[in-house]
Protein backbone atom coordinates (compact mmCIF):
# COMPACT_ATOMS: atom_id res chain seq x y z
CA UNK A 1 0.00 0.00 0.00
CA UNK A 2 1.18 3.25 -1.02
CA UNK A 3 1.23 6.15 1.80
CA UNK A 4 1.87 9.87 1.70
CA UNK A 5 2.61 12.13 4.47
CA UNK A 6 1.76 15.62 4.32
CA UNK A 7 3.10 17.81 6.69
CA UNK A 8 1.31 21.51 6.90
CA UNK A 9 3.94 24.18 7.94
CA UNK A 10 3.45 27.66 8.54
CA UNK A 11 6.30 29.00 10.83
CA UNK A 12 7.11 26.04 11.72
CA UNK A 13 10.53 26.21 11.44
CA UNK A 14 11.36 25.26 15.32
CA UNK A 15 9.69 21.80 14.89
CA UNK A 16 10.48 21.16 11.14
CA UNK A 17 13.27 19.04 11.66
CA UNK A 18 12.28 16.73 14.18
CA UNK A 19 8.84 16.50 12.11
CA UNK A 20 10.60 15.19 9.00
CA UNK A 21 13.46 12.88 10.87
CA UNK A 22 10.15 11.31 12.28
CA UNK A 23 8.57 10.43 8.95
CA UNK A 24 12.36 10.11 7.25
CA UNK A 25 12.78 7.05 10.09
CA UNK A 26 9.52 5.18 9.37
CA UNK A 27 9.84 1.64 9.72
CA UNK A 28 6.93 1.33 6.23
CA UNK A 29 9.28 1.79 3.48
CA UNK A 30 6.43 2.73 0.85
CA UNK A 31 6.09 6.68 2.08
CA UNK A 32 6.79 9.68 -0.09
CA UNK A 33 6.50 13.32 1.72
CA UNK A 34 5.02 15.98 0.47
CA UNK A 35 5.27 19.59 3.14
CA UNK A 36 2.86 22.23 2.14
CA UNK A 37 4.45 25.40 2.90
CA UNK A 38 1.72 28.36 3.49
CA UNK A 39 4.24 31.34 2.51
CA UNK A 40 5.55 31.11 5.80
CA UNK A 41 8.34 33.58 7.56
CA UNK A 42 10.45 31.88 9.33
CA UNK A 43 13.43 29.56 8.99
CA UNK A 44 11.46 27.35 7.16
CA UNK A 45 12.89 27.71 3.97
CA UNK A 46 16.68 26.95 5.25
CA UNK A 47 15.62 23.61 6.86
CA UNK A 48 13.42 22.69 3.89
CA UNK A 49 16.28 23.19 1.39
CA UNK A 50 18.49 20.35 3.60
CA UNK A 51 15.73 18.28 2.07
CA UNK A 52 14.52 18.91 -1.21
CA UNK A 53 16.20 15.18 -2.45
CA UNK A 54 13.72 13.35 -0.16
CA UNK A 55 10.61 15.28 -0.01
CA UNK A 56 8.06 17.04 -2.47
CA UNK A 57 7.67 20.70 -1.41
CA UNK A 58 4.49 22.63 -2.26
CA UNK A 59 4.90 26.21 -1.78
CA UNK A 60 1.39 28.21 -1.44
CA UNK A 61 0.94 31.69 -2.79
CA UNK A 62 -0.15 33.26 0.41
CA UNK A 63 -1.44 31.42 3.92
CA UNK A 64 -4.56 29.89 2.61
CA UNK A 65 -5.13 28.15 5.92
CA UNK A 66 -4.70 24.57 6.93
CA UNK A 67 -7.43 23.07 5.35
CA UNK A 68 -6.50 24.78 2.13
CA UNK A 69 -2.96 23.33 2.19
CA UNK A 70 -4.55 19.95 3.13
CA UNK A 71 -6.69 19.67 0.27
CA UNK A 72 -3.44 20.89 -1.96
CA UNK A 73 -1.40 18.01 -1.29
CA UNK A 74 -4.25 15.51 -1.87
CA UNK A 75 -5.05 16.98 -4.93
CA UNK A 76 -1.11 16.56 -6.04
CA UNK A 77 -0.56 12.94 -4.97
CA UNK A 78 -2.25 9.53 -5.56
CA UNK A 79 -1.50 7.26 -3.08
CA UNK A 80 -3.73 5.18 -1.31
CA UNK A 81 -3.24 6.43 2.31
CA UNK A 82 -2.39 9.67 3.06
CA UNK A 83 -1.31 10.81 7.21
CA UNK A 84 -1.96 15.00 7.55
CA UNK A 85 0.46 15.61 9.90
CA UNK A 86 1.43 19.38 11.73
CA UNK A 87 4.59 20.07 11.82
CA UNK A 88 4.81 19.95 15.66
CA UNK A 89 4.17 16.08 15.35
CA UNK A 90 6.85 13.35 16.24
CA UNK A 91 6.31 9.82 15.35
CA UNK A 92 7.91 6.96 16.60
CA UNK A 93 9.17 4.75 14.21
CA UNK A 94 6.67 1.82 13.48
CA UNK A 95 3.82 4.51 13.47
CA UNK A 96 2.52 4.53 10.19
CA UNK A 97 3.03 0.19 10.09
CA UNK A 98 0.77 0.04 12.87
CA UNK A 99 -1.66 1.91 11.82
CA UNK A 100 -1.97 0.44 8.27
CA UNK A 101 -1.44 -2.80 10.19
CA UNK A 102 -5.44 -2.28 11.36
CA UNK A 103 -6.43 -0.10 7.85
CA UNK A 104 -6.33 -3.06 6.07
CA UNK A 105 -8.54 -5.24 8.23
CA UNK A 106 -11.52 -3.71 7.21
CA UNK A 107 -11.86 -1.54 4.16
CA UNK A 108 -14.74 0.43 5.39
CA UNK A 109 -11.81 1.87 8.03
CA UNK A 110 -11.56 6.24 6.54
CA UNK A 111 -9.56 7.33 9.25
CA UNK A 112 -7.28 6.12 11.90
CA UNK A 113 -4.96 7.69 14.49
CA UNK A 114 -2.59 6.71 17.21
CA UNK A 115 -1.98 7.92 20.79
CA UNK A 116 -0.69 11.25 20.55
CA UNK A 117 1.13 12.06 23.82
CA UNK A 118 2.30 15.55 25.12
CA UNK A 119 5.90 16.33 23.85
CA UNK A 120 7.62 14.38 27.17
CA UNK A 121 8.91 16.19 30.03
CA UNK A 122 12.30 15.36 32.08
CA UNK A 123 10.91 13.44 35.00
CA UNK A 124 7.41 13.98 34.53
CA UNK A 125 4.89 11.31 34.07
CA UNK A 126 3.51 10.42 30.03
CA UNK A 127 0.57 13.00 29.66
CA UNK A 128 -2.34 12.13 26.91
CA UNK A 129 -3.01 14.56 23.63
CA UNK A 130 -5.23 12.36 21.76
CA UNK A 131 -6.33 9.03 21.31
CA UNK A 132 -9.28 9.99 18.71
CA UNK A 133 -12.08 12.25 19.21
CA UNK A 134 -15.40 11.63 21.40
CA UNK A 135 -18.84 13.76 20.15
CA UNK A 136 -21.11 14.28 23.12
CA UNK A 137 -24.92 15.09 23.05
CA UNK A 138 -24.49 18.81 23.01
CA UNK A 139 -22.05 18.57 19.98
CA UNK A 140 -18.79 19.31 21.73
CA UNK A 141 -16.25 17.42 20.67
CA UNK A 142 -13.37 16.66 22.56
CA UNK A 143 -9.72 15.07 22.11
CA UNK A 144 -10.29 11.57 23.87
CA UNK A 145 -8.03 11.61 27.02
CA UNK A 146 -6.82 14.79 26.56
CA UNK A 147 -4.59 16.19 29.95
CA UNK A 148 -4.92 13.11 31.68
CA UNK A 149 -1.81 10.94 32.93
CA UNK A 150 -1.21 7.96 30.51
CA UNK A 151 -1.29 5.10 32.69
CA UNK A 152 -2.61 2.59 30.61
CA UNK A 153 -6.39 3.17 30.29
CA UNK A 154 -6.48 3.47 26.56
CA UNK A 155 -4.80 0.38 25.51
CA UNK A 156 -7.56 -1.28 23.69
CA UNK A 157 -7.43 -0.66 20.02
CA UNK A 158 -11.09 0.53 19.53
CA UNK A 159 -13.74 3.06 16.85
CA UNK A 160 -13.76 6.23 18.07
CA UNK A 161 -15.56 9.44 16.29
CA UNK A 162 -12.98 10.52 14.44
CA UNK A 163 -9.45 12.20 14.54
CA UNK A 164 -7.18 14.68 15.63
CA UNK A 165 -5.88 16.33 12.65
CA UNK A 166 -2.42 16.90 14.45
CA UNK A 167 -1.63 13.39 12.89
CA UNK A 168 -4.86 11.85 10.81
CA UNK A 169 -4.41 8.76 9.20
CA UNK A 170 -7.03 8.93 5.39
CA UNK A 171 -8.17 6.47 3.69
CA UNK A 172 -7.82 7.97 -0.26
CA UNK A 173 -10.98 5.99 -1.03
CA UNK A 174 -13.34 8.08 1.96
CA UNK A 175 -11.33 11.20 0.96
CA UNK A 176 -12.57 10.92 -2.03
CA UNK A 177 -16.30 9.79 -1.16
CA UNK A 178 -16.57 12.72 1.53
CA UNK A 179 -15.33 15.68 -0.60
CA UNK A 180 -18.02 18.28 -1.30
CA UNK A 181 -17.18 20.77 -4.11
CA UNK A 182 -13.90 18.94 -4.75
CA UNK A 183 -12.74 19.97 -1.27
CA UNK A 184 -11.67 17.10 1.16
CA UNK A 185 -11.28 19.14 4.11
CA UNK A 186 -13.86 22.74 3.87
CA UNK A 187 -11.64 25.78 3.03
CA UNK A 188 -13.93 28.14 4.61
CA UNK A 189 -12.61 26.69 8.05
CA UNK A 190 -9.12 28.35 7.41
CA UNK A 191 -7.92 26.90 10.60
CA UNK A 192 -9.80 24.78 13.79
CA UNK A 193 -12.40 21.73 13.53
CA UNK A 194 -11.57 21.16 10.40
CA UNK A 195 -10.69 17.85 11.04
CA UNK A 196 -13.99 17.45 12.99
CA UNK A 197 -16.21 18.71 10.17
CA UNK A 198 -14.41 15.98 8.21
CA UNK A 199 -14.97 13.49 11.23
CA UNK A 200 -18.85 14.10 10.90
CA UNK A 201 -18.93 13.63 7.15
CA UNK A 202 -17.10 10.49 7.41
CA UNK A 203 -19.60 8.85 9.81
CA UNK A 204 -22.52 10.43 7.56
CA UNK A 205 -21.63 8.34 4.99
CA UNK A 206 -20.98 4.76 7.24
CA UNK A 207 -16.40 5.25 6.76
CA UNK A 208 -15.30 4.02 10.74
CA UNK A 209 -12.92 6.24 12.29
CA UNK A 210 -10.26 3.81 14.68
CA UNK A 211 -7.72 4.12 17.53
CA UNK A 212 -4.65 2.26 17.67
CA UNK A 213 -2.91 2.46 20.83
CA UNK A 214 0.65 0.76 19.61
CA UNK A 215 1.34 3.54 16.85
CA UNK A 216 2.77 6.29 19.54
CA UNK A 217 3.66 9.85 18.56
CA UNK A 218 4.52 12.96 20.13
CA UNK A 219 2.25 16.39 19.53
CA UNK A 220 4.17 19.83 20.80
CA UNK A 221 1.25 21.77 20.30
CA UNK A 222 2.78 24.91 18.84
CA UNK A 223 -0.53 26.58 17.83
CA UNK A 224 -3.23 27.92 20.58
CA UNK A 225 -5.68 25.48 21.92
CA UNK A 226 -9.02 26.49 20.82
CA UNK A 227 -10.21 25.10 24.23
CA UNK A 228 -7.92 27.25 26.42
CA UNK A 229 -7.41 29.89 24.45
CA UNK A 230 -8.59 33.79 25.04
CA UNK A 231 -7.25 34.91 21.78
CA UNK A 232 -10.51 36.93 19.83
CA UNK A 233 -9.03 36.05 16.64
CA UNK A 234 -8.71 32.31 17.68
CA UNK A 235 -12.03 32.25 19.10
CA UNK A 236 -13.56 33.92 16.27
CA UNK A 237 -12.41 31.01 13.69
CA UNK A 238 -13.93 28.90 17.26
CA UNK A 239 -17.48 29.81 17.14
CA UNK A 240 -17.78 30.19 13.06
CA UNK A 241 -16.03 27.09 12.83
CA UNK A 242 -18.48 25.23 15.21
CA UNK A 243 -21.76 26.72 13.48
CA UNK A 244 -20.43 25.88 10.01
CA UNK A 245 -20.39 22.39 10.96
CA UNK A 246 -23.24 21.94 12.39
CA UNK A 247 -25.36 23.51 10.04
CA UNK A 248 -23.50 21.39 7.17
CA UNK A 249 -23.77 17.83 9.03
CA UNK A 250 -26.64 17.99 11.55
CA UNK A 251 -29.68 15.82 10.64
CA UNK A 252 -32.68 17.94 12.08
CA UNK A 253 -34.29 14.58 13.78
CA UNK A 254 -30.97 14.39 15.66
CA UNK A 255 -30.80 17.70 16.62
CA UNK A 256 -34.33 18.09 18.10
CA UNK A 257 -33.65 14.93 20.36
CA UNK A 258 -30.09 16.72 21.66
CA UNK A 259 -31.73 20.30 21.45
CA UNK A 260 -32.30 20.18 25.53
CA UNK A 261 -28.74 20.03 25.62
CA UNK A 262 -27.42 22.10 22.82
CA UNK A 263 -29.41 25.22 22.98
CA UNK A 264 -28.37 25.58 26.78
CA UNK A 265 -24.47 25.14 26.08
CA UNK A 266 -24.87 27.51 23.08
CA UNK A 267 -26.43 30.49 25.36
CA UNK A 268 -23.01 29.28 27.89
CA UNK A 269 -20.98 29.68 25.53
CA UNK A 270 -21.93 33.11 23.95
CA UNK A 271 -22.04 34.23 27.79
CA UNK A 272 -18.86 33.43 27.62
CA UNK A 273 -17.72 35.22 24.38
CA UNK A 274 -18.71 38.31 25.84
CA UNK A 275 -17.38 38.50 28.68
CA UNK A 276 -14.09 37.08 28.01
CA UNK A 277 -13.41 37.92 23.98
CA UNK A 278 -16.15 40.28 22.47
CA UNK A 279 -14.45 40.64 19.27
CA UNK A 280 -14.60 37.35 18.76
CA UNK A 281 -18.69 37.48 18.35
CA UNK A 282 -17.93 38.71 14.57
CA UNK A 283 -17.69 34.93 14.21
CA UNK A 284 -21.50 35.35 13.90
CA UNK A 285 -21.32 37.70 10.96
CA UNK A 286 -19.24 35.44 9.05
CA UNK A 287 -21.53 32.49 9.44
CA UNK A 288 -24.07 34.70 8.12
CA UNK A 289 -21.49 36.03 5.20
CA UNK A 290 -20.49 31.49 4.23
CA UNK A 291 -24.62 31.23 4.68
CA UNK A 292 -25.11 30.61 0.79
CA UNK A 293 -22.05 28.53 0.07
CA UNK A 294 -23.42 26.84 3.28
CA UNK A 295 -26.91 26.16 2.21
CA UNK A 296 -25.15 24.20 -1.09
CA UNK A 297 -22.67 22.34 0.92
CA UNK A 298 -25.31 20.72 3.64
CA UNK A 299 -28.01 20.01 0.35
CA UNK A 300 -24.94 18.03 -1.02
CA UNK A 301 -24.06 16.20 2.39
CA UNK A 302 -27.64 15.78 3.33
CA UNK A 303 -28.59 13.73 0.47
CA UNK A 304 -26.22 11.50 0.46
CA UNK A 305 -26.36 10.27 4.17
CA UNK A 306 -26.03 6.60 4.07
CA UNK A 307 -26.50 5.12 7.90
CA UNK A 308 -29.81 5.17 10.14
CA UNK A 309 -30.37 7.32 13.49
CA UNK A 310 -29.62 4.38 15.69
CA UNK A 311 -26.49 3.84 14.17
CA UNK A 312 -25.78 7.99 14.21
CA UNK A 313 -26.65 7.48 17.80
CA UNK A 314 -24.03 5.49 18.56
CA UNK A 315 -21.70 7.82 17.73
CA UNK A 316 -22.64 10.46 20.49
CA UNK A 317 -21.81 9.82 24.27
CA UNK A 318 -23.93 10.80 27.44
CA UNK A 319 -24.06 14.93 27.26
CA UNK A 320 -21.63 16.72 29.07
CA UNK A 321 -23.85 19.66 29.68
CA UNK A 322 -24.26 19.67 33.12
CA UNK A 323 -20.19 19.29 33.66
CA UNK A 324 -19.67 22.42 32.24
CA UNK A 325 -22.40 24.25 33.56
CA UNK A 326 -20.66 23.51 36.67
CA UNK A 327 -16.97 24.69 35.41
CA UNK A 328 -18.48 27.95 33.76
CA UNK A 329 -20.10 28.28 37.37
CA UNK A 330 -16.55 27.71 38.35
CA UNK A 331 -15.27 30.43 35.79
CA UNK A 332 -17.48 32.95 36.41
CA UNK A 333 -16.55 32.82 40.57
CA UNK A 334 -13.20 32.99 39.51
CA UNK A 335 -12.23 29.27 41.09
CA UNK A 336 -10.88 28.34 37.57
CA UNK A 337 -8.98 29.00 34.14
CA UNK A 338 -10.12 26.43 32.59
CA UNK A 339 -11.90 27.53 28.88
């Protein structure tokens, strides 16, 4: 089986090398790499050069966003897997042999990711990034173990949701089944839940999304965390990023059974918006602006849904609105910083 890796830099320049002595070290000997630079401003270009005899670079005209450079480097390669990796990714070696390991068990298997720990600390114990992502009743969707110790709990190779994009393992065959307007990831993202939007589309049209605790990598997480973050800007692409996807991928039966959930956390969350990053409430203008583009997209996705509600059921866990009722409670008394 033939496998690409696509690396997405922008500034990346600090983790660039370590990325591409990850990949460069695979123990699957079928790879190619392809990095997608986004016109970035930094070293970049000086480790890049070191390199130009093993990798494909793909240099964009201006920074399109990540989902933009994504959907470039599908659309210039052919292979029949293809991992979207960030730059501030490290794999270990026999990463991409697990995972294909599992791929090919089942051919209705789209996506696939490892456990993605924090970049390790001297003396400090293994702390989890991601071992796939979990969709709860109020459609927040969460990295799977994310901040918790690694002590062994997620050791059972197992379908989850979908997957981080940090290091998200495609399937060429559900790229190509998923994409909507010839885009595999949606452009109008630019950056955030992407990778969930692409998640949801997946499972819309019956692809599995699986976890495979043996294939072990490292995520520095050089970008803000949309969950912790404060940033307007950041939480601007947050909230447009969220209502774009839902309004693509939500099946109005579904919603109306979750809407005692979702209409609560909404009104939380746009609470929280204001008090914390009012800028970032243009996010509601720019649904508003996508809103035609948007109505085309979700006819297209809509009509070709191929599993039942019980089986879209499965999918989402036990709501976690009451948990952060109780942490925006929390927030609001000042007893935490947690987003």
């Amino acid at each position: 089986m033939s496998v690409t890796a696509a690396v997405i830099n922008y500034n990346g320049a600090r983790f660039l090398q370590a990325c591409l002595d990850s990949l460069l070290n695979q123990t699957y000997l079928h790879l190619r790499i392809v990095v997608v630079d986004n016109r970035s401003t930094d070293d970049s270009d000086k480790v890049l050069k070191k390199h130009l005899s093993q990798i494909r670079l793909i240099q964009m005209e201006s920074n399109l966003g990540f989902a933009a450079a994504a959907n470039a480097a599908i659309r210039a390669t052919n292979s029949d897997y293809l991992l979207l990796m960030n730059t501030d990714v490290f794999l270990t070696p026999n990463f991409l042999e697990r995972l294909i390991d599992v791929a090919e068990t089942d051919p209705k298997i789209g996506s696939l990711t490892g456990k993605l720990l924090c970049f390790p600390q001297e003396g400090s114990p293994s702390v989890i990034d991601s071992t796939g992502h979990t969709m709860f009743r109020n459609r927040w969707v969460i990295n799977r173990g994310e901040g918790e110790t690694d002590w062994g709990q997620y050791e059972e190779s197992k379908e989850v949701f979908g997957v981080c994009g940090a290091a998200a393992f495609y399937r060429r065959a559900m790229l190509e089944d998923i994409a909507v307007n010839q885009e595999y990831l949606d452009e109008s993202f630019f950056l955030y839940l992407e990778d969930v939007d692409l998640d949801w589309r997946a499972r819309l049209r019956g692809w599995k999304a699986y976890y495979v605790p043996t294939a072990i990598g490292y995520h520095q997480r050089g970008y803000p965390n949309i969950f912790k973050s404060k940033n307007a800007a950041v939480l601007r692409h947050c909230l447009k990023n969220r209502y774009l996807m839902m309004i693509k991928n939500e099946v109005p039966g579904d919603f109306f059974m979750d809407a005692w959930a979702i209409i609560p956390f909404e009104l939380m969350r746009f609470v929280k918006f204001v008090v914390t990053a009012p800028r970032s409430l243009i996010g509601y203008y720019d649904v508003i602006k996508h809103l035609p583009e948007l109505c085309k997209k979700r006819n297209e996705i809509q009509k070709d849904i191929k599993v039942n509600r019980p089986e879209r059921r499965r999918w989402i866990q036990r709501s976690r609105f009451n948990g952060f009722l109780f942490e925006r409670i929390q927030l609001f008394l000042g007893q935490t910083k947690q987003f």
